[in-house]
C-alpha atoms as a PDB file:
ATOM      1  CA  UNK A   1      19.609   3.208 -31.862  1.00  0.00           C
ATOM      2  CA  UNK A   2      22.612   3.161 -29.050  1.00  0.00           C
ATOM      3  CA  UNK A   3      22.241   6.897 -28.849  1.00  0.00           C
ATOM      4  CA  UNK A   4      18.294   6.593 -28.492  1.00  0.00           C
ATOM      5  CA  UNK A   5      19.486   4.256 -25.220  1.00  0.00           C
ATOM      6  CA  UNK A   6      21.871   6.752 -23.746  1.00  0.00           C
ATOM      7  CA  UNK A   7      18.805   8.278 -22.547  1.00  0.00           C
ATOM      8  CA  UNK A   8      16.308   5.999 -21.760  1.00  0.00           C
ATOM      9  CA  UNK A   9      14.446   6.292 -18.040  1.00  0.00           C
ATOM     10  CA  UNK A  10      15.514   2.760 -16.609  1.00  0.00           C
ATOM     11  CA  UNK A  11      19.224   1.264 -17.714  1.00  0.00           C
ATOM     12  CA  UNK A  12      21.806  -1.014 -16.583  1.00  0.00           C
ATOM     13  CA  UNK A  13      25.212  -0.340 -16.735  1.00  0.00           C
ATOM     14  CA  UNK A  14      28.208  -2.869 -16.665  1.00  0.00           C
ATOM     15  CA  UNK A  15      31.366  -1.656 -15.513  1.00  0.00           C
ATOM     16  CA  UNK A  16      34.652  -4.082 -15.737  1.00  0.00           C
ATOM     17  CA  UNK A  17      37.946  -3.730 -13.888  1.00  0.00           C
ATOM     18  CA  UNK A  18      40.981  -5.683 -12.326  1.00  0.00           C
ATOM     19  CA  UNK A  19      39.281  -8.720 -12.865  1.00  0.00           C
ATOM     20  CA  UNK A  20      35.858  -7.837 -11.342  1.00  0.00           C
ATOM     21  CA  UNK A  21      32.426  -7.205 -13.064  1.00  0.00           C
ATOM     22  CA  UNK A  22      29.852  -4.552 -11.219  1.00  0.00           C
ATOM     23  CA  UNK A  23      26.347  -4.479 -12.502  1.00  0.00           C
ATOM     24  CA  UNK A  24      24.455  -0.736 -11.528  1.00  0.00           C
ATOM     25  CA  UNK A  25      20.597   0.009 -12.434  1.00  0.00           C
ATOM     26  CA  UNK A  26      19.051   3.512 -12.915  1.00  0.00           C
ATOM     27  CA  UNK A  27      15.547   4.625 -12.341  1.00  0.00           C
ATOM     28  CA  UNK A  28      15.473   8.218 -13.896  1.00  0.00           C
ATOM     29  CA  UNK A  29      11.416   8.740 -13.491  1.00  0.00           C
ATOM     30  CA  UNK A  30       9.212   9.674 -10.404  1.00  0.00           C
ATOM     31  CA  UNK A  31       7.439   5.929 -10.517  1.00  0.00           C
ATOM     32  CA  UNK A  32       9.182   2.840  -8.646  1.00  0.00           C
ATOM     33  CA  UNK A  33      10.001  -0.078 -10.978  1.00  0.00           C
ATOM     34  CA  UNK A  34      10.276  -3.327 -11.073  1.00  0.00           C
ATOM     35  CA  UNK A  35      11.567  -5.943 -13.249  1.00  0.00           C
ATOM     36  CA  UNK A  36      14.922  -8.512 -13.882  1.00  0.00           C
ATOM     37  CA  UNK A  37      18.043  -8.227 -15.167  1.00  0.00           C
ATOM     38  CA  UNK A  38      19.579 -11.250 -17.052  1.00  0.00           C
ATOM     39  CA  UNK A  39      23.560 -11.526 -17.227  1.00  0.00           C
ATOM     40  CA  UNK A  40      25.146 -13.602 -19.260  1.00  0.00           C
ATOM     41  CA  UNK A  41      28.576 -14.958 -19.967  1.00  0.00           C
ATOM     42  CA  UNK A  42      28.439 -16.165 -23.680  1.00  0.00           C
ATOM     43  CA  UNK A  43      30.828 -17.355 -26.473  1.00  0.00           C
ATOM     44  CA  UNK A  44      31.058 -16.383 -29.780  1.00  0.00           C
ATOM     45  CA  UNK A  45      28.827 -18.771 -31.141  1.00  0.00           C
ATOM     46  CA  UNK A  46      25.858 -17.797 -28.575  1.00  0.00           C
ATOM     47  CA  UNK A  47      27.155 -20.790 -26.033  1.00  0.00           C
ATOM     48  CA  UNK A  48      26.231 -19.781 -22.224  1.00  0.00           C
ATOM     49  CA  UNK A  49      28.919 -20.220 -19.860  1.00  0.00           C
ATOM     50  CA  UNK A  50      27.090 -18.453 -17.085  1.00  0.00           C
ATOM     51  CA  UNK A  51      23.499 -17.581 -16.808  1.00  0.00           C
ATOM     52  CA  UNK A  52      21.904 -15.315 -13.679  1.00  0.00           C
ATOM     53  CA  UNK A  53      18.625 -13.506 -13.417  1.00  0.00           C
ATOM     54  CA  UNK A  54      18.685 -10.919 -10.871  1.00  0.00           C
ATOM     55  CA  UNK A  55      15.360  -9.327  -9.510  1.00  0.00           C
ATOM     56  CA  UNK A  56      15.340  -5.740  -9.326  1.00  0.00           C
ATOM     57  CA  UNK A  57      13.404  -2.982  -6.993  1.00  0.00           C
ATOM     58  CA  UNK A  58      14.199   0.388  -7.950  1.00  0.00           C
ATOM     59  CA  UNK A  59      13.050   3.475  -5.918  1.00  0.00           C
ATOM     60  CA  UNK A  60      12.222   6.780  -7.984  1.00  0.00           C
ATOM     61  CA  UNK A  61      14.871   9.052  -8.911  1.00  0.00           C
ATOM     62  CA  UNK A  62      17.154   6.150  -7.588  1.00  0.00           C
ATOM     63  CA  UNK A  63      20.488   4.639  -8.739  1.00  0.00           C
ATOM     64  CA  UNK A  64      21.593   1.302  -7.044  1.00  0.00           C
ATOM     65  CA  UNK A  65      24.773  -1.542  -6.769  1.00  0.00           C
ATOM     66  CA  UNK A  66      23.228  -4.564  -8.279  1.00  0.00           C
ATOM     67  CA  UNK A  67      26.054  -7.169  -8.019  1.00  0.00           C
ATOM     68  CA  UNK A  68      29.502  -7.129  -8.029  1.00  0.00           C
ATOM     69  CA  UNK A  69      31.627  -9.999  -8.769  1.00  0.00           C
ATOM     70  CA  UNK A  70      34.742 -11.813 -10.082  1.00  0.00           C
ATOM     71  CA  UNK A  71      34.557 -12.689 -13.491  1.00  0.00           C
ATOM     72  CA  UNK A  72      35.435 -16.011 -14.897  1.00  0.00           C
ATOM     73  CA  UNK A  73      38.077 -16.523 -16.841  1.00  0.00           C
ATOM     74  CA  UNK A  74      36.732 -15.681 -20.405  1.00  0.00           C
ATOM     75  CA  UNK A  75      38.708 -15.131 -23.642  1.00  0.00           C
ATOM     76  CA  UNK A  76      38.853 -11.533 -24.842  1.00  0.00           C
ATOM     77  CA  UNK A  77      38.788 -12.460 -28.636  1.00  0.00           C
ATOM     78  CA  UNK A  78      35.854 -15.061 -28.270  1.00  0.00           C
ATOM     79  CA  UNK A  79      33.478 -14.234 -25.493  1.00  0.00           C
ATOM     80  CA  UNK A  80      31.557 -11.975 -24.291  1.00  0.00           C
ATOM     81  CA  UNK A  81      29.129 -10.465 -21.326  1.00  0.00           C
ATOM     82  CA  UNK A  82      25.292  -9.980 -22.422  1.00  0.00           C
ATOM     83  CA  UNK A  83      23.109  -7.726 -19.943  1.00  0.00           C
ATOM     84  CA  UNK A  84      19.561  -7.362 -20.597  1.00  0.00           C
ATOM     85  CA  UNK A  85      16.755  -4.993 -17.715  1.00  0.00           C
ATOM     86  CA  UNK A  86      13.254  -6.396 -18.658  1.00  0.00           C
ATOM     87  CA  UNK A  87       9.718  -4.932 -17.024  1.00  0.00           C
ATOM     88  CA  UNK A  88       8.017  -7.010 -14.797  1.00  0.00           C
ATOM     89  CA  UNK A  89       5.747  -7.662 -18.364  1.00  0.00           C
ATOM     90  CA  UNK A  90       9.039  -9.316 -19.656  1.00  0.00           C
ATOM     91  CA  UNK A  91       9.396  -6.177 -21.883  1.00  0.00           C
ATOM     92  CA  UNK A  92      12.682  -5.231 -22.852  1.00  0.00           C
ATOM     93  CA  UNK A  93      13.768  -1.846 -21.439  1.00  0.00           C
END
């Protein structure tokens, strides 16, 4: 399944360092897209500690800087950061 999604047309990636998280999104085909990406902060037990929905445009053939920002102080062994890209159907990319 994860190696199915190391090659799908549209993706997020979440990169993590020195304290700060940076969200990118990839459009890989010749059509513009648009859709949402949800990021969450959550604990073990599926409790949110930090919900956003972020809108995104992306040009074709494009790669783009979503957000960047400092993450809250979350517990290595217990929580966790959940990034979903959705259509502008609501379908899960």
């Amino acid at each position: 399944y994860f190696a199915k999604r190391f090659y799908a047309p549209q993706l997020v990636s979440i990169f993590v360092e020195d304290g700060k998280l940076a969200i990118n999104a990839v459009n890989e085909t010749l059509s513009s897209f648009d859709g949402k990406i949800t990021l969450k902060f959550m604990k073990n037990d599926f409790t949110e500690i930090y919900k956003k929905d972020l809108d995104v445009s992306l040009k074709p053939l494009s790669s783009t800087d979503v957000i960047e920002m400092i993450l809250p102080d979350l517990n290595e062994s217990e929580d966790y950061i959940f990034v979903a890209l959705t259509d502008k159907n609501g379908n899960t990319v």
